[in-house]
Protein backbone atom coordinates (compact mmCIF):
# COMPACT_ATOMS: atom_id res chain seq x y z
CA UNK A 1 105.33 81.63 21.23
CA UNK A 2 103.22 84.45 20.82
CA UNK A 3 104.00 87.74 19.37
CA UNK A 4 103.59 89.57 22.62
CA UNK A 5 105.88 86.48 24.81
CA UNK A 6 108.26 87.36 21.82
CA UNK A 7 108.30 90.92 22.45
CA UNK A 8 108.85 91.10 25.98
CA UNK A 9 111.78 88.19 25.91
CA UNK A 10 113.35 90.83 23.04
CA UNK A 11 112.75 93.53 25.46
CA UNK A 12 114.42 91.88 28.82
CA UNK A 13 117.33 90.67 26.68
CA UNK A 14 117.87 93.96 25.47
CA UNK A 15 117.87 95.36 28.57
CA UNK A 16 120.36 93.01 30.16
CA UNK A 17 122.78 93.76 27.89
CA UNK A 18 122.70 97.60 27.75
CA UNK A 19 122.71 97.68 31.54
CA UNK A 20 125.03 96.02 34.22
CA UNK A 21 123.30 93.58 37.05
CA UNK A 22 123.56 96.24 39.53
CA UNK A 23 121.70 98.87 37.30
CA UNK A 24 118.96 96.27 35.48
CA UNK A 25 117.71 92.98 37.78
CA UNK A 26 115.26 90.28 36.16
CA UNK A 27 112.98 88.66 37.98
CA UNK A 28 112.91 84.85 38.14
CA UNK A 29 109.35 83.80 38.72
CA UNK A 30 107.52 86.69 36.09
CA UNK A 31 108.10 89.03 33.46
CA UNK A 32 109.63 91.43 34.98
CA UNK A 33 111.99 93.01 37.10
CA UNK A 34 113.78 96.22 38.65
CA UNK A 35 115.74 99.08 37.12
CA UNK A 36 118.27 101.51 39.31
CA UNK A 37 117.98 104.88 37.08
CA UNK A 38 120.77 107.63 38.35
CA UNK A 39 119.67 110.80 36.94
CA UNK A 40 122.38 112.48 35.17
CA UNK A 41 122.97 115.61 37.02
CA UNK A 42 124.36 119.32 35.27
CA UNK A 43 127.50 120.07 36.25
CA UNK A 44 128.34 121.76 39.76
CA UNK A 45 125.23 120.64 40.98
CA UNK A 46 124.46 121.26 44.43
CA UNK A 47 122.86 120.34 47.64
CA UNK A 48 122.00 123.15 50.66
CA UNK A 49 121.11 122.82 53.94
CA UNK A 50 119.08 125.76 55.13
CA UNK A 51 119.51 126.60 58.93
CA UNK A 52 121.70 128.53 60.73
CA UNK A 53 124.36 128.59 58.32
CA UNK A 54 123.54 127.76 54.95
CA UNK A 55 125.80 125.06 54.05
CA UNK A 56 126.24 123.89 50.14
CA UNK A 57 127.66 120.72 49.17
CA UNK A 58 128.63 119.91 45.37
CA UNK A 59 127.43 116.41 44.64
CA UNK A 60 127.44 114.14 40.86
CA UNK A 61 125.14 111.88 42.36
CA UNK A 62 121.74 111.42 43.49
CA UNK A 63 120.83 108.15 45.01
CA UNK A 64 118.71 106.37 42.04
CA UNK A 65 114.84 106.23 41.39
CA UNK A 66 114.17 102.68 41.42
CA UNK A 67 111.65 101.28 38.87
CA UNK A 68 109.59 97.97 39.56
CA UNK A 69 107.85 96.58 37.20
CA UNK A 70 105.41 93.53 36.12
CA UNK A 71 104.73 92.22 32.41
CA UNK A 72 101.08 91.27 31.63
CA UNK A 73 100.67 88.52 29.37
CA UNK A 74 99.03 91.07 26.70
CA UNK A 75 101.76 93.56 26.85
CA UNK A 76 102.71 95.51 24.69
CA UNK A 77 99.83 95.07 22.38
CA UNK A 78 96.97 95.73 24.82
CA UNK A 79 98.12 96.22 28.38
CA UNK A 80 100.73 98.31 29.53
CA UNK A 81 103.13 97.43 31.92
CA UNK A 82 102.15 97.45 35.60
CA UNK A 83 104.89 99.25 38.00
CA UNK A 84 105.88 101.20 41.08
CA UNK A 85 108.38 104.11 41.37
CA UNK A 86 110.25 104.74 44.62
CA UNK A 87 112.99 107.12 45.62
CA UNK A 88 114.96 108.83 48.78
CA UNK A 89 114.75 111.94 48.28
CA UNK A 90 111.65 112.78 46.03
CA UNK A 91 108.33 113.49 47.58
CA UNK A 92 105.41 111.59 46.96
CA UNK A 93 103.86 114.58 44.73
CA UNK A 94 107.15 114.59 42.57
CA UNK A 95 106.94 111.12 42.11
CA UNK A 96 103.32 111.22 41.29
CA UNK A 97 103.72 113.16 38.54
CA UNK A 98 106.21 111.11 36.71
CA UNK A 99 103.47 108.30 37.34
CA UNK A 100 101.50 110.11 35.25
CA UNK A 101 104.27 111.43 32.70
CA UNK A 102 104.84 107.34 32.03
CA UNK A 103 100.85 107.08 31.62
CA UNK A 104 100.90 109.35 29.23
CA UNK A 105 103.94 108.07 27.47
CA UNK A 106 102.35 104.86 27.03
CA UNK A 107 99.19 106.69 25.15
CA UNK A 108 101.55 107.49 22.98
CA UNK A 109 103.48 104.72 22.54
CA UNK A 110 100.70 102.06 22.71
CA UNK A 111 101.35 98.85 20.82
CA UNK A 112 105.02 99.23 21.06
CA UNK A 113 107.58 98.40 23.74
CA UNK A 114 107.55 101.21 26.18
CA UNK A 115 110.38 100.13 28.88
CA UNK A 116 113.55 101.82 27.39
CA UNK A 117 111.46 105.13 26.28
CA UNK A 118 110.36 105.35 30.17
CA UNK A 119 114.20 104.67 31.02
CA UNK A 120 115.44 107.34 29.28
CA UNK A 121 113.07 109.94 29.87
CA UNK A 122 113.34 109.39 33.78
CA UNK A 123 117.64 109.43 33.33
CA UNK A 124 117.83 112.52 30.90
CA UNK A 125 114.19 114.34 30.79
CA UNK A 126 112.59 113.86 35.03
CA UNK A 127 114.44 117.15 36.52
CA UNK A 128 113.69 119.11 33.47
CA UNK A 129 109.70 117.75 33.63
CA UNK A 130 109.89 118.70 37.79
CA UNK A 131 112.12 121.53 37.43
CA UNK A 132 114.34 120.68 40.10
CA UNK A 133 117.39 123.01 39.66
CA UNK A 134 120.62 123.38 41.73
CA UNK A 135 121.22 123.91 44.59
CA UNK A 136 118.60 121.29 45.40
CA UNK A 137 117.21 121.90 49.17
CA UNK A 138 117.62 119.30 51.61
CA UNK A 139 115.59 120.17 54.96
CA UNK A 140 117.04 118.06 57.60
CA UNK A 141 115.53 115.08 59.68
CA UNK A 142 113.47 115.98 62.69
CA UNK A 143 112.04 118.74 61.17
CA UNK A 144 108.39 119.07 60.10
CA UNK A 145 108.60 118.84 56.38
CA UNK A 146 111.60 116.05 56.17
CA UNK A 147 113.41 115.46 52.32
CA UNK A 148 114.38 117.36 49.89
CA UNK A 149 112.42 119.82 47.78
CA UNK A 150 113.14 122.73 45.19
CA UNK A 151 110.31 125.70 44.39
CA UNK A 152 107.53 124.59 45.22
CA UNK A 153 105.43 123.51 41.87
CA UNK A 154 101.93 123.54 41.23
CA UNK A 155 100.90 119.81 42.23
CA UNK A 156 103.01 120.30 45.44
CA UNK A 157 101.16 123.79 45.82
CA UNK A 158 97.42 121.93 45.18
CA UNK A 159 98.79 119.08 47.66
CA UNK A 160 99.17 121.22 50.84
CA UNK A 161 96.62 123.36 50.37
CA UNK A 162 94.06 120.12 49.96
CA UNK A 163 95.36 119.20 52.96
CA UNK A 164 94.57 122.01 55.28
CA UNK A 165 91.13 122.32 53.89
CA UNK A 166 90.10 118.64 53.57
CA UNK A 167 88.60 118.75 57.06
CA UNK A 168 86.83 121.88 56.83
CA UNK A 169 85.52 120.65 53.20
CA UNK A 170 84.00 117.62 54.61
CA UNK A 171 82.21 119.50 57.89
CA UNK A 172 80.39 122.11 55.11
CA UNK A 173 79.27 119.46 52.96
CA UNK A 174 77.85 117.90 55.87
CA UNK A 175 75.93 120.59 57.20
CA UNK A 176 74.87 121.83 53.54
CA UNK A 177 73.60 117.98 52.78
CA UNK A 178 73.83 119.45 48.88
CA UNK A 179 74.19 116.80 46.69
CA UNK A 180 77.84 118.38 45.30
CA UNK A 181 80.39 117.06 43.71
CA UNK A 182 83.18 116.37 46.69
CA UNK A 183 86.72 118.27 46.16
CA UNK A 184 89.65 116.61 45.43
CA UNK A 185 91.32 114.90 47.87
CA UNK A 186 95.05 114.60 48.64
CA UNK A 187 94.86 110.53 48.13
CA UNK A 188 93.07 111.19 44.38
CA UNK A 189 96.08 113.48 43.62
CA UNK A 190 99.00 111.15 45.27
CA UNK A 191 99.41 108.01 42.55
CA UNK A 192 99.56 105.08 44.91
CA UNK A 193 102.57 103.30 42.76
CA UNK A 194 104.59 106.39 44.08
CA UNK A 195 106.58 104.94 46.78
CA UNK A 196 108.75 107.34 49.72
CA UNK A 197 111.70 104.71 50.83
CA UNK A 198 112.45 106.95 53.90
CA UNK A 199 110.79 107.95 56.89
CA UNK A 200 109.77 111.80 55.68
CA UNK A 201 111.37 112.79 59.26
CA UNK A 202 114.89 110.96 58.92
CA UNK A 203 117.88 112.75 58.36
CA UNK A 204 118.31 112.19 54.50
CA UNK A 205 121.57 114.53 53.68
CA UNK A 206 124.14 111.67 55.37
CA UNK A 207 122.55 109.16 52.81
CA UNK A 208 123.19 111.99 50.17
CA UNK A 209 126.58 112.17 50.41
CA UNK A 210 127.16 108.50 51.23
CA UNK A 211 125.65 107.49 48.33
CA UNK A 212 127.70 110.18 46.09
CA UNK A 213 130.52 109.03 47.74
CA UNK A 214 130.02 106.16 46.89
CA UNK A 215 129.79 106.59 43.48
CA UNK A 216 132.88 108.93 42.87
CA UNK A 217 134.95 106.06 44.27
CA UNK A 218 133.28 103.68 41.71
CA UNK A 219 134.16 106.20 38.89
CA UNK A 220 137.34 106.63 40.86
CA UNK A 221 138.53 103.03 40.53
CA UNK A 222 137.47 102.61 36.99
CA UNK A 223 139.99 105.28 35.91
CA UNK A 224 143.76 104.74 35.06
CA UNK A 225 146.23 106.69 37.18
CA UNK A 226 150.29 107.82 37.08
CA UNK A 227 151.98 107.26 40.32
CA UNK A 228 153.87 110.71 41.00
CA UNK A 229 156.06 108.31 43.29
CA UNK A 230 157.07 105.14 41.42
CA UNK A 231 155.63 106.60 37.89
CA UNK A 232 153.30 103.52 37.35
CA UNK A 233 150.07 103.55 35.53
CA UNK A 234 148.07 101.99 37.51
CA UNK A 235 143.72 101.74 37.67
CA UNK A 236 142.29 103.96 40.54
CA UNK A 237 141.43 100.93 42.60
CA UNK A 238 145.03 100.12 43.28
CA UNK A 239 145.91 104.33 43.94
CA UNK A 240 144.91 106.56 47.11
CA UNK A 241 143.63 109.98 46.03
CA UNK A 242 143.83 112.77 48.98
CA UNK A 243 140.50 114.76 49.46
CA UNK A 244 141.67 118.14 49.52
CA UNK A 245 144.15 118.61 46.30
CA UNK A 246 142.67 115.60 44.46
CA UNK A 247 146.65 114.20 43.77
CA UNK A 248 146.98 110.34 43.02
CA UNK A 249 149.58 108.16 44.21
CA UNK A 250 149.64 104.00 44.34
CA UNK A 251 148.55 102.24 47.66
CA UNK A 252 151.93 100.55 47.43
CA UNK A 253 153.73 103.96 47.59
CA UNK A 254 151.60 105.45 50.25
CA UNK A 255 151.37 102.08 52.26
CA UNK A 256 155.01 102.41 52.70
CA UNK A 257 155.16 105.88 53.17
CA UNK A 258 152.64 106.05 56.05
CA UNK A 259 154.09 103.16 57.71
CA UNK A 260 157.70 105.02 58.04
CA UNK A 261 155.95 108.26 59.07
CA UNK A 262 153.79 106.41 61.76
CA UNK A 263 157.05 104.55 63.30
CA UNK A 264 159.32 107.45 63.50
CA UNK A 265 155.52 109.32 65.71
CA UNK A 266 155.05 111.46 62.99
CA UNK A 267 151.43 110.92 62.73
CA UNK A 268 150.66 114.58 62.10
CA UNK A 269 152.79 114.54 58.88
CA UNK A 270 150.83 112.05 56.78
CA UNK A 271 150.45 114.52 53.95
CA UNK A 272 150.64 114.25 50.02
CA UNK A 273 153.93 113.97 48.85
CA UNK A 274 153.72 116.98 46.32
CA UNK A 275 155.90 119.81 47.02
CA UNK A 276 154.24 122.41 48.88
CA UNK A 277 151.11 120.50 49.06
CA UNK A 278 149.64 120.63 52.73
CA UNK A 279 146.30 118.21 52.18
CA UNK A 280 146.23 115.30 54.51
CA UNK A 281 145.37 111.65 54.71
CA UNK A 282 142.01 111.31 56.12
CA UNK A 283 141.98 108.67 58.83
CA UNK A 284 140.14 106.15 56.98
CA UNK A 285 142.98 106.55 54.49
CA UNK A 286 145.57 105.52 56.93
CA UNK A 287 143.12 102.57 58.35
CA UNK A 288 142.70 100.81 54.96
CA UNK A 289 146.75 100.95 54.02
CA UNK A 290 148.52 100.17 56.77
CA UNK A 291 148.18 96.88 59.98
CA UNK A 292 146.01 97.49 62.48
CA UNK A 293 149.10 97.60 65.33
CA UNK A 294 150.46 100.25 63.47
CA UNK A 295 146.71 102.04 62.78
CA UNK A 296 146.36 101.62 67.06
CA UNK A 297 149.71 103.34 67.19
CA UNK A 298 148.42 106.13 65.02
CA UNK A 299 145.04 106.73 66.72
CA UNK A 300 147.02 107.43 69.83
CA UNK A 301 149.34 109.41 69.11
CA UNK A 302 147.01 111.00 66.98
CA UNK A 303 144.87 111.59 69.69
CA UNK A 304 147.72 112.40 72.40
CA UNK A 305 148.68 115.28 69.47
CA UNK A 306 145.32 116.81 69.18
CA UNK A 307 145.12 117.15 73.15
CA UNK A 308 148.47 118.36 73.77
CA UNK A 309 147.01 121.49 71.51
CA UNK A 310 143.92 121.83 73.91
CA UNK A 311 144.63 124.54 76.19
CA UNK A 312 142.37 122.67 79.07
CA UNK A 313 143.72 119.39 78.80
CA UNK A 314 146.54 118.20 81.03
CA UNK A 315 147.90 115.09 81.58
CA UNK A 316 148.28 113.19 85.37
CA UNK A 317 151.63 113.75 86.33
CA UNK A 318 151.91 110.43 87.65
CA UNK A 319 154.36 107.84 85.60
CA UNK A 320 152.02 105.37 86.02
CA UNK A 321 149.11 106.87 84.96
CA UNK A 322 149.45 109.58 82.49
CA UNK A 323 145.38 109.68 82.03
CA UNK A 324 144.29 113.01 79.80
CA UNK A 325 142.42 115.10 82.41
CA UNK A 326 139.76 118.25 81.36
CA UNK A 327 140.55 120.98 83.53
CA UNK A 328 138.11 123.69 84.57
CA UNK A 329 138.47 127.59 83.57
CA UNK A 330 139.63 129.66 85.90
CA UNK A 331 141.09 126.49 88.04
CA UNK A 332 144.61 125.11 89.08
CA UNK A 333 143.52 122.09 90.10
CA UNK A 334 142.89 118.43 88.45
CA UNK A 335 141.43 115.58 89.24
CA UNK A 336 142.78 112.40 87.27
CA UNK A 337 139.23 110.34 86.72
CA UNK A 338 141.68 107.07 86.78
CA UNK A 339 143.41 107.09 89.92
CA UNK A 340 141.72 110.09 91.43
CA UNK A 341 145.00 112.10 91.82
CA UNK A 342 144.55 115.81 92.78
CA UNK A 343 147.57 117.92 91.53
CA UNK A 344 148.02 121.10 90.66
CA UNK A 345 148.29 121.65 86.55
CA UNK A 346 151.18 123.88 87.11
CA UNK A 347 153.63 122.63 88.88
CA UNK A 348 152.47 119.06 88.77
CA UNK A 349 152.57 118.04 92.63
CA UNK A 350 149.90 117.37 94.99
CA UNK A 351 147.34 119.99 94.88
CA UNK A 352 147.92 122.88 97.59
CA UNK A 353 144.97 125.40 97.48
CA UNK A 354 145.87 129.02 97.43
CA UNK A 355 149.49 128.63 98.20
CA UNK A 356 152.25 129.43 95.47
CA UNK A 357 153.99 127.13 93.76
CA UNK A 358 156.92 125.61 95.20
CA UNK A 359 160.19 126.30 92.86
CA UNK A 360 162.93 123.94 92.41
CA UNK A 361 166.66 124.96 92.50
CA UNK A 362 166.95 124.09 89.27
CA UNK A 363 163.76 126.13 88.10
CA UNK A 364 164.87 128.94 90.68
CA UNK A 365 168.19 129.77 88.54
CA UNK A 366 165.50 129.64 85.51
CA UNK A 367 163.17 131.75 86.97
CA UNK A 368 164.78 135.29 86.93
CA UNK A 369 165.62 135.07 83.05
CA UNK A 370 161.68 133.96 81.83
CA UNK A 371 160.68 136.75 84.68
CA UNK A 372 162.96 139.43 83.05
CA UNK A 373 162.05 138.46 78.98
CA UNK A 374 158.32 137.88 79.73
CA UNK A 375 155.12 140.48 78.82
CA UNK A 376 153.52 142.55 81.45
CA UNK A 377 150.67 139.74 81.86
CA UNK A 378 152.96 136.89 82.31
CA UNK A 379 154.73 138.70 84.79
CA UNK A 380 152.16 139.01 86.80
CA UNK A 381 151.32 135.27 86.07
CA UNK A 382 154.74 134.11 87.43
CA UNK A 383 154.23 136.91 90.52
CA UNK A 384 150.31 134.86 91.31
CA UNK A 385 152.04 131.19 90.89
CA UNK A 386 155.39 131.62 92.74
CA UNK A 387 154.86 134.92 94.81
CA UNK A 388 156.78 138.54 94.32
CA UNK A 389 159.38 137.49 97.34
CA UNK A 390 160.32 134.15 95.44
CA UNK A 391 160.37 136.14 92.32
CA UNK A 392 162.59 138.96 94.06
CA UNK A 393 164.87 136.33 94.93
CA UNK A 394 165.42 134.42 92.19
CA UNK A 395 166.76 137.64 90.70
CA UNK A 396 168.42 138.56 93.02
CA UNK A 397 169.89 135.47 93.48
CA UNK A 398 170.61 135.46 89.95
CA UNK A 399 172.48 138.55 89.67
CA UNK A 400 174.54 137.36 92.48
CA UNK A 401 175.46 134.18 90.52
CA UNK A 402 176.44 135.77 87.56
CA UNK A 403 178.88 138.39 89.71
CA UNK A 404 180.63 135.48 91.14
CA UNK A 405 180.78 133.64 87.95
CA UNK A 406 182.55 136.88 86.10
CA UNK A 407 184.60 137.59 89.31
CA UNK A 408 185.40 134.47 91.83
CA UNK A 409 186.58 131.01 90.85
CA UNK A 410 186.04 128.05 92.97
CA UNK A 411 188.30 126.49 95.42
CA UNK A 412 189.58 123.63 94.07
CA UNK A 413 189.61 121.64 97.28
CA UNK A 414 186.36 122.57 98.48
CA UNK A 415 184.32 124.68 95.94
CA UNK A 416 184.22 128.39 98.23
CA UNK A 417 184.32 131.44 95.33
CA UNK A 418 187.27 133.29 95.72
CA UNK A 419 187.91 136.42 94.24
CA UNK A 420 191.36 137.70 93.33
CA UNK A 421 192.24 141.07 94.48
CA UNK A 422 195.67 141.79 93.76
CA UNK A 423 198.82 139.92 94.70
CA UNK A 424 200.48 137.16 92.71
CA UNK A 425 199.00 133.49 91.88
CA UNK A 426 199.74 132.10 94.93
CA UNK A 427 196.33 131.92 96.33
CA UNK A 428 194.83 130.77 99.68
CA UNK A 429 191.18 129.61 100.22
CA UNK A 430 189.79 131.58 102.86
CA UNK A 431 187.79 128.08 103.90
CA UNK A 432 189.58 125.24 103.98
CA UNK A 433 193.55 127.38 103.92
CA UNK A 434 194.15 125.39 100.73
CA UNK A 435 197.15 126.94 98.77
CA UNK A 436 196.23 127.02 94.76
CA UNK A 437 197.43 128.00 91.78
CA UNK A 438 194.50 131.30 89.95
CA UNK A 439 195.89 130.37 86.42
CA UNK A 440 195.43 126.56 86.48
CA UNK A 441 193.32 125.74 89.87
CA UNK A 442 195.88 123.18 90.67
CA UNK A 443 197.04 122.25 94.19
CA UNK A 444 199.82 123.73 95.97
CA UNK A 445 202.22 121.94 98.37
CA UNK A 446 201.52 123.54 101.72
CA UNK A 447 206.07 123.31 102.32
CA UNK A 448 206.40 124.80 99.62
CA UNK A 449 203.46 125.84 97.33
CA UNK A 450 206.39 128.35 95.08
CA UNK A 451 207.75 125.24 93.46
CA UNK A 452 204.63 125.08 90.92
CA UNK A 453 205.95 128.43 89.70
CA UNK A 454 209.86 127.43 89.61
CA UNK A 455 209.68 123.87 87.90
CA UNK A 456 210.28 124.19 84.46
CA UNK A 457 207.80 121.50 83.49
CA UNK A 458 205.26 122.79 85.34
CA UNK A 459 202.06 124.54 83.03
CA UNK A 460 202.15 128.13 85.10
CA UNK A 461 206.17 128.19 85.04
CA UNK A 462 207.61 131.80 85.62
CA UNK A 463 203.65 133.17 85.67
CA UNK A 464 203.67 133.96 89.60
CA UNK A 465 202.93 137.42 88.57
CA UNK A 466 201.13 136.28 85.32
CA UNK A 467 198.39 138.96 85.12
CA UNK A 468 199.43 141.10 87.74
CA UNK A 469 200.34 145.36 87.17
CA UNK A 470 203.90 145.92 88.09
CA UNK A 471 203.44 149.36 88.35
CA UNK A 472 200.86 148.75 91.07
CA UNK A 473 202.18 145.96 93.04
CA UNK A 474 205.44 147.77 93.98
CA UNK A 475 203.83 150.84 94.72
CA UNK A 476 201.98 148.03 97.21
CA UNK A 477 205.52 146.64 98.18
CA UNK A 478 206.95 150.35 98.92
CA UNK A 479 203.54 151.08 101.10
CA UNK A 480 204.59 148.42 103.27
CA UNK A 481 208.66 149.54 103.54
CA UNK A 482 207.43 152.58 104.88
């Protein structure tokens, strides 16, 4: 073997063990292969989207620079190695120049294995070398300039301004026919082992946090955990972490915790179990603990919650239906897009144009007290849906209800309010000429309806006048004498 197989064989062993398969994979028909390099970010780095609103989003990740390359059989004491470097969210100028930074590293590296130098300067040295700082700019897809950039830096600066005077370049050199040297062009200044693995006009900051996502999760489930629940240690792959307040519990914990919440409908309670602590599961969350019958149940009454809170959202009032329906502003009526059912949204009958509401008797002896407590506004809200005479007479009617209830009791034969003057308990219903007793409402004998007040077992013995002013009833006896 020759000193230069040797070398290389050293080299991809090396690199196999230092990094994992999904970092460092060797080719199987050449020397060679492909290296995933996440740059190691400062902390509190950020990502902004410029528009309307500038929004910033904190991100530890960057999706990784990916680093193809190809032995040649006279590397490293000759050739160096051949490669291509691709990326998401670099441009083509960016990448260009760390092209070149590897050229040049080779130059001075010549003779010697170059791989792991090249490695480390694109993981710890390539934002420094393109001064990419945070917050990094994202400019987002369907826009003119797609990716992501930072201040604009010389080569990017050359680039662009190339471009826009390429053409007019090549129209004065051909009317000056002067044997010139030509400018240089965008293609001489773009290295063509720089490779863009997006579409420039996609939207890239989904695939930014996706892929950061990503990897929090995988540093995530590495980690060892306490359960503030059952007080296991347990690793972050077998634990649930909520978004918002960053507290850890174990799936097993939460699993059964969400499944008693969801059963009892108390889907908008799925919060973290800390004290005080208002942060709640995310959906996804809930999907990946729980059945997916008990997930279904969730989702709709998770749904029914969130529309019950919509002020235009009603619900078809018939029991066999029950279909959410969108209701127009300044409208009374809805239209059920399931079984076409026009009703009006509030009273819940048939629909009936301009005319009021029609008021149950139950909702009439209702009416007068929301009438009396409500504001000036939903007073005249009640006046538009029921009408000022309906309204006038529900409180009138219920002033007249409460009189009679302070003042008259019922008849016990046939329910007429009676109201008790003077005179003893003895009383006769003006209706029906039923004799009854005003202390107990029991039935008197018509022969002789005294007896109740004479038998010694009876409830209202010797309480004829029970109640009654002496003073006044036989100045009412001596009226009549006279």
């Amino acid at each position: 073997m020759s000193e230069d197989k040797e070398a290389q064989e050293d080299e991809l062993l090396a690199l196999a063990s230092i990094y994992d398969e999904e970092e460092f994979r060797q080719a199987e028909t050449a020397q060679g292969g492909e290296i995933q390099l996440c740059l190691e970010l400062p902390p509190d780095f950020k990502v902004v989207v410029k528009g309307e609103k500038q929004t910033e989003y904190n991100v530890c990740f960057l999706p990784p620079l990916v680093l193809n390359f190809e032995l040649p059989a006279d590397y490293p004491s000759t050739s160096a190695p051949v490669f291509t470097l691709s990326s998401k969210w670099m441009t083509k100028a960016q990448m260009s120049s760390l092209c070149r930074r590897l050229d040049e590293l080779w130059e001075e590296n010549q003779g010697c294995v170059i791989l792991f130098t090249w490695i480390q300067f694109l993981k710890e040295e390539a934002l420094d070398f393109l001064a990419i700082q945070s917050p990094l700019e994202v400019i987002r897809g369907g826009s003119k300039a797609g990716g992501a950039h930072r201040k604009p830096d010389p080569a990017a600066t050359a680039l662009t301004e190339a471009s826009h005077s390429e053409n007019a370049d090549e129209k004065k050199r051909e009317v000056s026919n002067e044997k010139s040297e030509p400018p240089l062009s965008v293609s001489s200044q773009l290295d063509p082992r720089a490779v863009l693995l997006m579409d420039p006009c996609a939207d890239l900051l989904p695939q930014l946090l996706d892929f950061d996502e990503e990897q929090r999760q995988r540093v995530f489930d590495s980690k060892v955990f306490g359960c503030g629940i059952c007080f296991a240690e347990k690793l972050g792959s077998s634990c649930l972490c909520f978004k918002e307040c960053q507290h850890v519990y174990c799936k097993a914990c939460m699993t059964e915790y969400f499944q008693i919440q969801i059963r009892d409908g108390n889907v908008q309670c799925l919060n973290c179990p800390e004290p005080k602590c208002t942060s709640l599961a995310t959906p996804s969350q809930v999907k990946h603990l729980v059945d997916e019958e008990l997930f279904a149940r969730y989702d709709r009454l998770l749904l029914q919650s969130t529309l019950d809170l919509m002020a235009d959202v009603v619900y078809c009032p018939r029991q066999s239906c029950g279909t959410a329906v969108m209701v127009e502003p300044d409208t009374t009526m809805g239209i059920c897009s399931a079984c076409q059912y026009a009703f009006c949204t509030l009273c819940k009958l048939g629909y009936h144009g301009l005319s009021h509401c029609k008021v149950t008797a139950d909702e009439l002896r209702n009416l007068r007290d929301e009438y009396l407590s409500a504001t000036d506004e939903g007073k005249k809200f009640l006046e538009q849906r029921f009408g000022k005479r309906v309204i006038q007479k529900a409180v009138e009617e219920s002033f007249s209800r409460d009189w009679l209830n302070e003042n008259c009791k019922g008849c016990p034969r046939c329910g007429t309010n009676i109201q008790k003057v003077d005179g003893c308990n003895k009383m006769t219903c003006t209706s029906c000429r039923q004799y009854f007793c005003w202390l107990c409402l029991g039935l008197l004998s018509k022969v002789n309806p005294y007896s109740h007040f004479n038998n010694p077992h009876s409830p209202c013995y010797n309480q004829l006048f029970h109640g009654v002013d002496l003073d006044e009833e036989d100045a009412f006896w001596s009226d009549e004498e006279d």
